[in-house]
C-alpha atoms as a PDB file:
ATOM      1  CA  UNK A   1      60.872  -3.149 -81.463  1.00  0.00           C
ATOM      2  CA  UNK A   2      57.060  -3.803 -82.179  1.00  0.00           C
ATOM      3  CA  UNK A   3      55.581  -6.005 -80.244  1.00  0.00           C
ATOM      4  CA  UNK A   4      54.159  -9.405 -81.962  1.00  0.00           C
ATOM      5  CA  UNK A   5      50.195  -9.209 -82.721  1.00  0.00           C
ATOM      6  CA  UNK A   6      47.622 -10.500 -80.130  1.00  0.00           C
ATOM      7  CA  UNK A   7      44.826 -11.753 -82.631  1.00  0.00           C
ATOM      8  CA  UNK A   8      41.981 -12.344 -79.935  1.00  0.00           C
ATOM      9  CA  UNK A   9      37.875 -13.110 -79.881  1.00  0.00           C
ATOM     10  CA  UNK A  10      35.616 -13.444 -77.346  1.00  0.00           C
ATOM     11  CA  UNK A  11      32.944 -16.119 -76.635  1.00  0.00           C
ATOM     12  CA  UNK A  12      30.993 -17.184 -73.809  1.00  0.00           C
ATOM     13  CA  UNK A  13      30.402 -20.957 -74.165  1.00  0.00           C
ATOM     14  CA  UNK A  14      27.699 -21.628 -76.419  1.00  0.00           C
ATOM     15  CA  UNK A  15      26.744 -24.852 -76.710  1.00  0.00           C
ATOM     16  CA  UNK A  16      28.475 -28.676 -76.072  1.00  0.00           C
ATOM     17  CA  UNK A  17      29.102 -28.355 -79.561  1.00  0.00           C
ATOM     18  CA  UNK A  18      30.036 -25.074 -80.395  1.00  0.00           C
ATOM     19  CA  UNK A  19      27.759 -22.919 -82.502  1.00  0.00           C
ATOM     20  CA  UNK A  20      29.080 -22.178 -85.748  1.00  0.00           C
ATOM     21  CA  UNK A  21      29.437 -18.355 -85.563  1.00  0.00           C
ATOM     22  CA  UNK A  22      32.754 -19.700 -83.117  1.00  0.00           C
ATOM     23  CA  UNK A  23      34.050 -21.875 -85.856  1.00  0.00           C
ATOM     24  CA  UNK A  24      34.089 -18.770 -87.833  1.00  0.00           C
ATOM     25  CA  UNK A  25      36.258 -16.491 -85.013  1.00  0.00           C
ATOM     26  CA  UNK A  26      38.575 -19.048 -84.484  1.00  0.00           C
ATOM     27  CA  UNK A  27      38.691 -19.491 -88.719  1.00  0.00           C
ATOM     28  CA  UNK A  28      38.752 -16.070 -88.865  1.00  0.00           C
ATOM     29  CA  UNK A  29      41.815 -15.665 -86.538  1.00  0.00           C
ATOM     30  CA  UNK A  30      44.157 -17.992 -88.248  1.00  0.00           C
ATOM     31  CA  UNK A  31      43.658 -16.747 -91.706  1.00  0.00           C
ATOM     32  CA  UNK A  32      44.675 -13.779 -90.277  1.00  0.00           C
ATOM     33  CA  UNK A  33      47.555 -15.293 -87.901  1.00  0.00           C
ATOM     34  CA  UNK A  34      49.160 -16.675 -91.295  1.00  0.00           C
ATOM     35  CA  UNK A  35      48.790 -12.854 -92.602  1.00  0.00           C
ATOM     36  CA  UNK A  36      50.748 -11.339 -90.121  1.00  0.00           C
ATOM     37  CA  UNK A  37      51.574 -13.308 -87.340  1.00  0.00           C
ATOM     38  CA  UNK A  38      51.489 -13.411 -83.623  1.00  0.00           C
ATOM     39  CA  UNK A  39      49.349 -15.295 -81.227  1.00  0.00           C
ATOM     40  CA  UNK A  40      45.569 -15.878 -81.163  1.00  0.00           C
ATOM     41  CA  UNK A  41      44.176 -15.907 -77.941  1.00  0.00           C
ATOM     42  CA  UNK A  42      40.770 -16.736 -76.522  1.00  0.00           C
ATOM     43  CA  UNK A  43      38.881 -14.704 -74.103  1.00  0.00           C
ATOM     44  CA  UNK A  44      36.314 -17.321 -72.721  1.00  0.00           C
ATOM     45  CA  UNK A  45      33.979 -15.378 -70.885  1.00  0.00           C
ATOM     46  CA  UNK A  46      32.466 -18.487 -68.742  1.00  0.00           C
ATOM     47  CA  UNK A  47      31.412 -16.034 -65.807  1.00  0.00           C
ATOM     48  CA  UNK A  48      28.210 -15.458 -67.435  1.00  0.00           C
ATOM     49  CA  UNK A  49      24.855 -16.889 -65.967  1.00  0.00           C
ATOM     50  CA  UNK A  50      22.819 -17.289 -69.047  1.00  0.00           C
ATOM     51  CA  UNK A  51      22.007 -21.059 -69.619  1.00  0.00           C
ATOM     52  CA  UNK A  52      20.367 -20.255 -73.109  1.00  0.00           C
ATOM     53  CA  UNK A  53      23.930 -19.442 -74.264  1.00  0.00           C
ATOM     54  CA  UNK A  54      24.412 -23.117 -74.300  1.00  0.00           C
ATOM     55  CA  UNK A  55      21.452 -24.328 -76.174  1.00  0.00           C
ATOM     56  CA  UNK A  56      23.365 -26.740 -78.499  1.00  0.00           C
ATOM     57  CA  UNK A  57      21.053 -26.264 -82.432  1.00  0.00           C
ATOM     58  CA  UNK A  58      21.094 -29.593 -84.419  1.00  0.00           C
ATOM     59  CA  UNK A  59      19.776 -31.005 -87.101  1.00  0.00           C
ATOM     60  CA  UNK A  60      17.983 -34.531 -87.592  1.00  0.00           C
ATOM     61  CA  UNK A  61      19.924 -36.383 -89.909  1.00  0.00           C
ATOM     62  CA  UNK A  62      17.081 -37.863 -91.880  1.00  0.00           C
ATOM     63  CA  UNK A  63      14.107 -34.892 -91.502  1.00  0.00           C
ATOM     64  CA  UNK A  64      16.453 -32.489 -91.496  1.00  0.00           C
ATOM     65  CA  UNK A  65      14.142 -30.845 -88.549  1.00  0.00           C
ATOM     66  CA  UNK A  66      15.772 -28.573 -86.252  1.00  0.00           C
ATOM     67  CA  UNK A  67      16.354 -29.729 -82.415  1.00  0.00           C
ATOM     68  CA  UNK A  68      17.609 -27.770 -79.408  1.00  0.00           C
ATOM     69  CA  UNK A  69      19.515 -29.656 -76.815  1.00  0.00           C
ATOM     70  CA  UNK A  70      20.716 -28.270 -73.828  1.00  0.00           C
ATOM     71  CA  UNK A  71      22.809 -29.315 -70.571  1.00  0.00           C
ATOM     72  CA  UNK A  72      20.285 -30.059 -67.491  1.00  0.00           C
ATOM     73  CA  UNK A  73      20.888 -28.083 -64.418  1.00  0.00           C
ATOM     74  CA  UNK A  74      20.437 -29.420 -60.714  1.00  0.00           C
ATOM     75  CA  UNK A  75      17.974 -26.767 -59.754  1.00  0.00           C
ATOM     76  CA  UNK A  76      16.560 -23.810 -60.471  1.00  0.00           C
ATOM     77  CA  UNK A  77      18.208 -21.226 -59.030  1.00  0.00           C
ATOM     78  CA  UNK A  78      21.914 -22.628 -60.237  1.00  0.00           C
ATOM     79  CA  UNK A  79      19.992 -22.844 -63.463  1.00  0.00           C
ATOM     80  CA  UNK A  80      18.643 -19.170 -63.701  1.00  0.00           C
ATOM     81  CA  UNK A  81      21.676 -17.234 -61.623  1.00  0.00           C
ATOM     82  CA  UNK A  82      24.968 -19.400 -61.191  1.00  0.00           C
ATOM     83  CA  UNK A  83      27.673 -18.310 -63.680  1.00  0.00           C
ATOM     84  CA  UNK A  84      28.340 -20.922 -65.933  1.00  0.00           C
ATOM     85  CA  UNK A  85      31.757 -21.765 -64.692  1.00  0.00           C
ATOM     86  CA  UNK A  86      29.112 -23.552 -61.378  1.00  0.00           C
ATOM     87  CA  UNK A  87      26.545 -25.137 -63.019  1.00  0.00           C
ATOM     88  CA  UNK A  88      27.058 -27.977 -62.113  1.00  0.00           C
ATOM     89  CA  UNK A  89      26.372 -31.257 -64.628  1.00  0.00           C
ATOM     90  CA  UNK A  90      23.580 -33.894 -62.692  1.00  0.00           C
ATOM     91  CA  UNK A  91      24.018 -37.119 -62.816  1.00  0.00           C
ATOM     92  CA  UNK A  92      22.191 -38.867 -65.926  1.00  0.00           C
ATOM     93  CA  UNK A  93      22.734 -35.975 -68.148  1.00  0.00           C
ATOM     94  CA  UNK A  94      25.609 -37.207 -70.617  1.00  0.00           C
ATOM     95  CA  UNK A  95      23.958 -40.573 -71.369  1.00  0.00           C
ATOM     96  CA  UNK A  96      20.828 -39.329 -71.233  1.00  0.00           C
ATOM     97  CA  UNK A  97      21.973 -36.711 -74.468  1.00  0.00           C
ATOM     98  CA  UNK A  98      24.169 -39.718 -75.496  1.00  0.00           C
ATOM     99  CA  UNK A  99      20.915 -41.805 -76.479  1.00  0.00           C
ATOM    100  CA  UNK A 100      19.350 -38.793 -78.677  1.00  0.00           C
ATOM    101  CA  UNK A 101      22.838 -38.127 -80.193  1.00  0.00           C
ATOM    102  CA  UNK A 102      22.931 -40.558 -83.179  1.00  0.00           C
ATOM    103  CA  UNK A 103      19.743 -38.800 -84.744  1.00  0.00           C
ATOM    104  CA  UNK A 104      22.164 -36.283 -85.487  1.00  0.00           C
ATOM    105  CA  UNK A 105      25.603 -36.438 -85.585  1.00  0.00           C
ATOM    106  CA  UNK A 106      28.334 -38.851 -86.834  1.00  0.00           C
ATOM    107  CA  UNK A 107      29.902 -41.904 -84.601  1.00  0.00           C
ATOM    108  CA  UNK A 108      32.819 -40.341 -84.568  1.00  0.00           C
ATOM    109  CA  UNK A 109      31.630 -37.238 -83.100  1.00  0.00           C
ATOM    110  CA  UNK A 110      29.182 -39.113 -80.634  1.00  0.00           C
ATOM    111  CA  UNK A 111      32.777 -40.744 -79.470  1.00  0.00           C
ATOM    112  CA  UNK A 112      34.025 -37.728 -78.094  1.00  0.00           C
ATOM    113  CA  UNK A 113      30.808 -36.257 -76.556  1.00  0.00           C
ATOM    114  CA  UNK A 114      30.904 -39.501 -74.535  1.00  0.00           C
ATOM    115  CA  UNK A 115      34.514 -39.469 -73.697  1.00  0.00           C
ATOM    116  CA  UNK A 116      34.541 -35.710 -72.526  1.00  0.00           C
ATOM    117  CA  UNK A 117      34.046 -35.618 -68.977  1.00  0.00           C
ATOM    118  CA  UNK A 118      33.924 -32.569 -66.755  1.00  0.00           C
ATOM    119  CA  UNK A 119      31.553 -31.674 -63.746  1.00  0.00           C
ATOM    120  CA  UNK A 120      30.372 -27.339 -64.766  1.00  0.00           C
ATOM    121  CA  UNK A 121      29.130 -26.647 -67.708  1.00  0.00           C
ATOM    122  CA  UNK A 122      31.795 -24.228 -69.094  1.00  0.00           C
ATOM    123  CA  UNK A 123      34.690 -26.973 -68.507  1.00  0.00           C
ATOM    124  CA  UNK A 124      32.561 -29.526 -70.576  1.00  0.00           C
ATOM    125  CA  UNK A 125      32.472 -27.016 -73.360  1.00  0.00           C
ATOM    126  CA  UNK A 126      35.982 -26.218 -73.271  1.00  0.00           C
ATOM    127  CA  UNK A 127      36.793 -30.203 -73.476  1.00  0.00           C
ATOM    128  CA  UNK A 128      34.569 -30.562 -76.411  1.00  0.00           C
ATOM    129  CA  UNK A 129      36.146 -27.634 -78.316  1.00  0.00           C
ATOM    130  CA  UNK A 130      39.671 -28.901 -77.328  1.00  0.00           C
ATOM    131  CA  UNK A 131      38.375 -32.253 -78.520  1.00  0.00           C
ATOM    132  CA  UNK A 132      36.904 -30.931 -82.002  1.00  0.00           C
ATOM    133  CA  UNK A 133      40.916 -29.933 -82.425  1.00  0.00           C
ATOM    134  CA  UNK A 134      39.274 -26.228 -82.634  1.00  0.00           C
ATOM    135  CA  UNK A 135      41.816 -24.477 -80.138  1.00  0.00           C
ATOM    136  CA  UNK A 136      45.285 -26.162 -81.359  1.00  0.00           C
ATOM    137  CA  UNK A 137      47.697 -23.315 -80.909  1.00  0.00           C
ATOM    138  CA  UNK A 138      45.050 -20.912 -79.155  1.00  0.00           C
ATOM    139  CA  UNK A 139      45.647 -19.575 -75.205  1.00  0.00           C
ATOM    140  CA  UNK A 140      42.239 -19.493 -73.549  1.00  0.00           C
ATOM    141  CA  UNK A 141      42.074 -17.280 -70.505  1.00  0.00           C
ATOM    142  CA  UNK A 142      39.177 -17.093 -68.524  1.00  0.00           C
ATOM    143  CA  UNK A 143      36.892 -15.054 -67.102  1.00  0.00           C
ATOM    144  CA  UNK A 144      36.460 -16.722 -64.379  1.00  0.00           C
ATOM    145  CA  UNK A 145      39.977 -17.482 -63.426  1.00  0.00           C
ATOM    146  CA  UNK A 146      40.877 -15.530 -59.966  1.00  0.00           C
ATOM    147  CA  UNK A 147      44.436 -14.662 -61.385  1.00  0.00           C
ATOM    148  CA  UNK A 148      42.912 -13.073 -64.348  1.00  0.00           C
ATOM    149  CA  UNK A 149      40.171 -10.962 -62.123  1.00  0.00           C
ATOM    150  CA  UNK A 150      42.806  -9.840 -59.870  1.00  0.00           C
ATOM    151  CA  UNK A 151      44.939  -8.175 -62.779  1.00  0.00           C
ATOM    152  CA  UNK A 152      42.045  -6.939 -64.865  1.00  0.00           C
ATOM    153  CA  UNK A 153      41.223  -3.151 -64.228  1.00  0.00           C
ATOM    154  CA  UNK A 154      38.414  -1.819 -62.283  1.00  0.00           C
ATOM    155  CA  UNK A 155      35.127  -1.236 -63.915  1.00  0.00           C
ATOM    156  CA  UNK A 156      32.086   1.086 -62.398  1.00  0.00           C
ATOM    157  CA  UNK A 157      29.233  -1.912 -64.406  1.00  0.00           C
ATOM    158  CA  UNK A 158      29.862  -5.366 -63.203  1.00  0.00           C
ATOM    159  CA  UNK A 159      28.261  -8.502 -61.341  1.00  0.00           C
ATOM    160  CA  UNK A 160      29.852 -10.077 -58.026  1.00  0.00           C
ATOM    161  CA  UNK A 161      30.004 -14.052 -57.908  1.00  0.00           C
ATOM    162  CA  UNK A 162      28.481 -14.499 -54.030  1.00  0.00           C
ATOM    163  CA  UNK A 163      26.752 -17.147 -51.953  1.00  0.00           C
ATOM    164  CA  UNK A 164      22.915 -17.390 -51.778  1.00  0.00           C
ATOM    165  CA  UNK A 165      20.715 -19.861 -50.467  1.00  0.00           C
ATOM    166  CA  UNK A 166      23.371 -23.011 -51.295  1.00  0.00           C
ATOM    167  CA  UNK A 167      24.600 -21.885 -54.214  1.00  0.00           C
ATOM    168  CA  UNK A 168      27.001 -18.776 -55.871  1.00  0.00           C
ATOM    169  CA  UNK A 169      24.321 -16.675 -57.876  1.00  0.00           C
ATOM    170  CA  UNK A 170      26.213 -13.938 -60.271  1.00  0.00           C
ATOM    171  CA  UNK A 171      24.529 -11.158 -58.712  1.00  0.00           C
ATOM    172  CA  UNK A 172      24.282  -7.116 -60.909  1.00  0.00           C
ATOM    173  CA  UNK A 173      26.470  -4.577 -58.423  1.00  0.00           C
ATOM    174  CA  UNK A 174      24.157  -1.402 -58.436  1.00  0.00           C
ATOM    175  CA  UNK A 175      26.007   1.891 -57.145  1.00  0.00           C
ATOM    176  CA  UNK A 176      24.444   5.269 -57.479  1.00  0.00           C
ATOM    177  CA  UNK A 177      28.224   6.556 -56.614  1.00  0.00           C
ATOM    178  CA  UNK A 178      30.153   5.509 -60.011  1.00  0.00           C
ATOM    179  CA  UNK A 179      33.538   3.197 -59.959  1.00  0.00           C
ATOM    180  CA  UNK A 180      34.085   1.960 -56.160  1.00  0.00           C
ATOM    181  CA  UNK A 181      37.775   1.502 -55.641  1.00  0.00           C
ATOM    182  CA  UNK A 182      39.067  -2.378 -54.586  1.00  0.00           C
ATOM    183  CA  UNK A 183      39.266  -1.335 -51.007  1.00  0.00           C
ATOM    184  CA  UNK A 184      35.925  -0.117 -50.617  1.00  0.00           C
ATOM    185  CA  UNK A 185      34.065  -3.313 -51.694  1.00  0.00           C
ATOM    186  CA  UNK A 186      31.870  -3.762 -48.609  1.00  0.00           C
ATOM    187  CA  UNK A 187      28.255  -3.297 -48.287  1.00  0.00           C
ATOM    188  CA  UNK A 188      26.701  -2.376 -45.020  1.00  0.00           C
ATOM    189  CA  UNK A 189      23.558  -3.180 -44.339  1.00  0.00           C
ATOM    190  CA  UNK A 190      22.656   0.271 -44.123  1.00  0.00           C
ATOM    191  CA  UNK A 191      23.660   1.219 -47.442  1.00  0.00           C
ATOM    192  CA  UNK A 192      21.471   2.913 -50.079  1.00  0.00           C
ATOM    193  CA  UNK A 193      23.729   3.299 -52.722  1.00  0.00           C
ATOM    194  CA  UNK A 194      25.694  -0.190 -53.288  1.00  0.00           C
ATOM    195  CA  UNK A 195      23.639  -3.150 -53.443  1.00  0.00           C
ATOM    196  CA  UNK A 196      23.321  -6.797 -55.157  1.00  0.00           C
ATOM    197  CA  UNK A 197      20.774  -7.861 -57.037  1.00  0.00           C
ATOM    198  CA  UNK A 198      19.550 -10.728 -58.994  1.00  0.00           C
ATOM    199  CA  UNK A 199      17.096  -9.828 -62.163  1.00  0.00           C
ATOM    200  CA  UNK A 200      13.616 -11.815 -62.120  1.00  0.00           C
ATOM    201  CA  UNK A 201      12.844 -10.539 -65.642  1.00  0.00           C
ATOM    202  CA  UNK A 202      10.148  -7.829 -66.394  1.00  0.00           C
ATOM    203  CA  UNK A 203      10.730  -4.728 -63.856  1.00  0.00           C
ATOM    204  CA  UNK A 204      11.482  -7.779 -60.537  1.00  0.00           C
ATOM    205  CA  UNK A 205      14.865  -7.886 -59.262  1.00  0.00           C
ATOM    206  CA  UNK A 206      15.655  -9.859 -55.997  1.00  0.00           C
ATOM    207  CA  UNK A 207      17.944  -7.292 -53.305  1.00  0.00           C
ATOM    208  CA  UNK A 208      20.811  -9.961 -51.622  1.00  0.00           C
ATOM    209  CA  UNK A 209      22.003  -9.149 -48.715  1.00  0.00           C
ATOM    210  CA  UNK A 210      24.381  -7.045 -48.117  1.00  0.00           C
ATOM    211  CA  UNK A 211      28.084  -8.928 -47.679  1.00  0.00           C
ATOM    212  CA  UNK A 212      31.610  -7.609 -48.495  1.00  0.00           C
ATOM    213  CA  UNK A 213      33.466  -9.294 -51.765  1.00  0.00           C
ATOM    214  CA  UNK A 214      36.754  -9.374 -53.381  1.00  0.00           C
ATOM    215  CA  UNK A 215      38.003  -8.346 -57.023  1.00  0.00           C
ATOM    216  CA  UNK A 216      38.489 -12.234 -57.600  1.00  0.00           C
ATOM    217  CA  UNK A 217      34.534 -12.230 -57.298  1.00  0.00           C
ATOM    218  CA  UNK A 218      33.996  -9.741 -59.975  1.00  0.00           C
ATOM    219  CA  UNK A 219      33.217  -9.865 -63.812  1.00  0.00           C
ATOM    220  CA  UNK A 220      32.425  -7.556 -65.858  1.00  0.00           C
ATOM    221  CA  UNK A 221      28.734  -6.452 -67.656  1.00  0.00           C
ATOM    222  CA  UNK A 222      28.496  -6.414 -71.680  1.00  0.00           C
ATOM    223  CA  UNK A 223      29.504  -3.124 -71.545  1.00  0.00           C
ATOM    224  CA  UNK A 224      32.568  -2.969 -69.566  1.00  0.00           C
ATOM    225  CA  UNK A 225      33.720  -6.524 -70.719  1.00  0.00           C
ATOM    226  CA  UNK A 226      35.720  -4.709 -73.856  1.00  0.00           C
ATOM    227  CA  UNK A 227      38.078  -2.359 -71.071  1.00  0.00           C
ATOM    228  CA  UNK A 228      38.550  -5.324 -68.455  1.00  0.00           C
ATOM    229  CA  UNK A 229      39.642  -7.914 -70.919  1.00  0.00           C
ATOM    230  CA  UNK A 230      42.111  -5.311 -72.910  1.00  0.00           C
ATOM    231  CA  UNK A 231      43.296  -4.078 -69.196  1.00  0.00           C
ATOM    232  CA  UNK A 232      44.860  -7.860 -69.216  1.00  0.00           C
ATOM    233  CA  UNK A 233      45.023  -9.025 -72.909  1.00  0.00           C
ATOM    234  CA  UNK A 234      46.632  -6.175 -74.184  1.00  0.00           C
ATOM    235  CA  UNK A 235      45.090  -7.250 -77.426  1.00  0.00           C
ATOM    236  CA  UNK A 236      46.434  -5.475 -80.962  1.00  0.00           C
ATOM    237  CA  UNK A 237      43.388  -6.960 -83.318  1.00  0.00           C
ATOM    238  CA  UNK A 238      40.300  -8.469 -81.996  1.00  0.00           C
ATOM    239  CA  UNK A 239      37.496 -10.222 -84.109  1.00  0.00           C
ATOM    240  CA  UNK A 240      33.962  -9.691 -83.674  1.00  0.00           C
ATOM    241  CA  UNK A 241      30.369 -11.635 -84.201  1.00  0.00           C
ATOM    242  CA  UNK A 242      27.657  -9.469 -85.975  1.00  0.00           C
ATOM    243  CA  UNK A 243      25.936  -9.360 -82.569  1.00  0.00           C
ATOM    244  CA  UNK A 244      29.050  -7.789 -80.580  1.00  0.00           C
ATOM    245  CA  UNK A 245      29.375  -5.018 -83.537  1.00  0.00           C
ATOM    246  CA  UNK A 246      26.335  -3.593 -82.028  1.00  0.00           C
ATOM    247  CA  UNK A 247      27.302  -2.979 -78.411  1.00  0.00           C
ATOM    248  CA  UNK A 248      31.147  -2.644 -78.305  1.00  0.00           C
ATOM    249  CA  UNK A 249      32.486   0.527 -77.083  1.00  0.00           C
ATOM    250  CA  UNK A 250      35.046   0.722 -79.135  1.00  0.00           C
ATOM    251  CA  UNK A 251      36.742   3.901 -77.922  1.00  0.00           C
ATOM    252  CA  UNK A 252      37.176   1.709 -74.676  1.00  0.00           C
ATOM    253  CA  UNK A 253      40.117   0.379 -76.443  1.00  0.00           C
ATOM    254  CA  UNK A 254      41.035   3.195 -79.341  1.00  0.00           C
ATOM    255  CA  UNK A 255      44.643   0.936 -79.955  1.00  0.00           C
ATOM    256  CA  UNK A 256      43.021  -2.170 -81.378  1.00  0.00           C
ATOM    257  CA  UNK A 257      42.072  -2.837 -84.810  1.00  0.00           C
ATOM    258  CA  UNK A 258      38.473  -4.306 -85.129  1.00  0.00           C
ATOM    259  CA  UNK A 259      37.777  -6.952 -87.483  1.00  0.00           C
ATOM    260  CA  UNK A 260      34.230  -8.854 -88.518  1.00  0.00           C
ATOM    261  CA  UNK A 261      34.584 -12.179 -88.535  1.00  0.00           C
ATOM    262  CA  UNK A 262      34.248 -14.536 -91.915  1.00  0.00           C
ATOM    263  CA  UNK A 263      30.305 -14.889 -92.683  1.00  0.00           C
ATOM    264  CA  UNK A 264      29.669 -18.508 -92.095  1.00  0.00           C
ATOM    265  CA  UNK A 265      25.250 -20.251 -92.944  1.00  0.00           C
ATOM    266  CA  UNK A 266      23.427 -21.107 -90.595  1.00  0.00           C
ATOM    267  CA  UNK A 267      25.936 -19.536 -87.647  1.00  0.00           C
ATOM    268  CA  UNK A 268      23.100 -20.365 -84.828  1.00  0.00           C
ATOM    269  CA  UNK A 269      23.268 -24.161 -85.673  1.00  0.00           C
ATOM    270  CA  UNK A 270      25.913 -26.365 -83.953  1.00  0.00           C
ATOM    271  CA  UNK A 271      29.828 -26.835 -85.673  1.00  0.00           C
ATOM    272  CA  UNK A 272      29.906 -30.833 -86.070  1.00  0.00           C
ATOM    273  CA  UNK A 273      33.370 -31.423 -87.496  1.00  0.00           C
ATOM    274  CA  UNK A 274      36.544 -32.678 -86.144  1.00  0.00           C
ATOM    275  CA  UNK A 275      39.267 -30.173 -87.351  1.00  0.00           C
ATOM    276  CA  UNK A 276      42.179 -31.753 -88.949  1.00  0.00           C
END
């Protein structure tokens, strides 16, 4: 027997309301769920560290003027390094964006933002998008889940969640010695060929010390994320943003069929609408 389809996308969260261009995967996947079946599934790749994947674009209702809004961040390091699955939401934040709100959304939608509660930043995105009625039907897995790590394959390009000064950083794994196998993640202190290391943009990269990890600590780089997803998702169609066109390797995963997903205007700017 064939198996059913596994429609999937991918998305790291992208803003408190989601940017448009994921209102378009997700439309994208049930037009073609209703096509040919199966289950839509999305890969929410919260392990990233980039807080400018959350800037939230709106516009002002009466100027029609553009305004970013983003979450705030209890320090700088959690801001520049933590994945986003632990950055943690300060107190203040939500009422603080609550005020500025009505300048450019609805009641209704101003309703939820208040009534979402979660302490990281990628949980308070997932709440909003469950609360927009966007993921009705849809299995999330994510990245950061330990279960999820632990089955995915192993990949020679990835980052290692670990402690540093107070707070878990998402730190690039450097080896000059290609895929290290699960039971040789340790670093001595001696080593020149394994290290951590967090990137201080330009050419500046901070070395961490060196400290053993686990495969729960582990998520993949843009270009291994294709192989370690499919190793677990098993995925037969997957649906991709104009952006990811560009870098995935698609003869990482040779059995899935690729699809673009619907063009949508303005796919940058925040999706404010409650799905029916």
């Amino acid at each position: 027997m064939t198996a059913a389809p596994v429609i999937c996308f991918g998305q790291q969260p992208c803003g408190f309301f989601p940017k448009r261009f994921l209102a378009a995967k997700i439309q994208t996947a049930r037009r073609l769920q209703k096509e040919i079946g199966g289950e839509i599934v999305f890969f929410y790749h919260d392990s990233d560290h980039d807080p400018r994947e959350t800037k939230t674009l709106l516009r002002h209702r009466k100027t029609n003027e553009r305004a970013l809004l983003n979450f705030a961040f209890e320090n700088k390091l959690q801001r520049k390094f933590s994945p986003l699955y632990l950055k943690r939401i300060p107190a203040g934040w939500q009422d603080k964006t609550g005020l500025q709100l009505p300048n450019y959304i609805e009641h209704p939608l101003i309703e939820i933002f208040k009534k979402t509660s979660a302490g990281n930043v990628a949980d308070f995105c997932l709440e909003m998008y469950r609360r927009l009625n966007l993921l009705e039907g849809i299995r999330v897995e994510r990245s950061s889940d330990p279960v999820f790590r632990r089955a995915a394959c192993e990949v020679n390009e990835f980052y290692v969640d670990v402690p540093h000064e107070g707070e878990v950083v998402r730190a690039r794994f450097q080896s000059g010695t290609g895929i290290l196998p699960v039971q040789d993640y340790r670093l001595e202190a001696c080593s020149t060929t394994h290290r951590l290391v967090l990137h201080e943009g330009g050419n500046s990269f901070v070395t961490l010390p060196a400290t053993d990890f686990t495969k729960e600590q582990i998520s993949p780089t843009r270009d291994t994320r294709l192989r370690w997803m499919q190793s677990v998702l098993h995925c037969t169609h997957y649906i991709a943003g104009a952006g990811e066109q560009a870098y995935l390797h698609r003869e990482d995963a040779p059995e899935i069929n690729f699809l673009t997903r619907d063009t949508i205007d303005r796919s940058d700017e925040a999706y404010t609408e409650i799905c029916a």
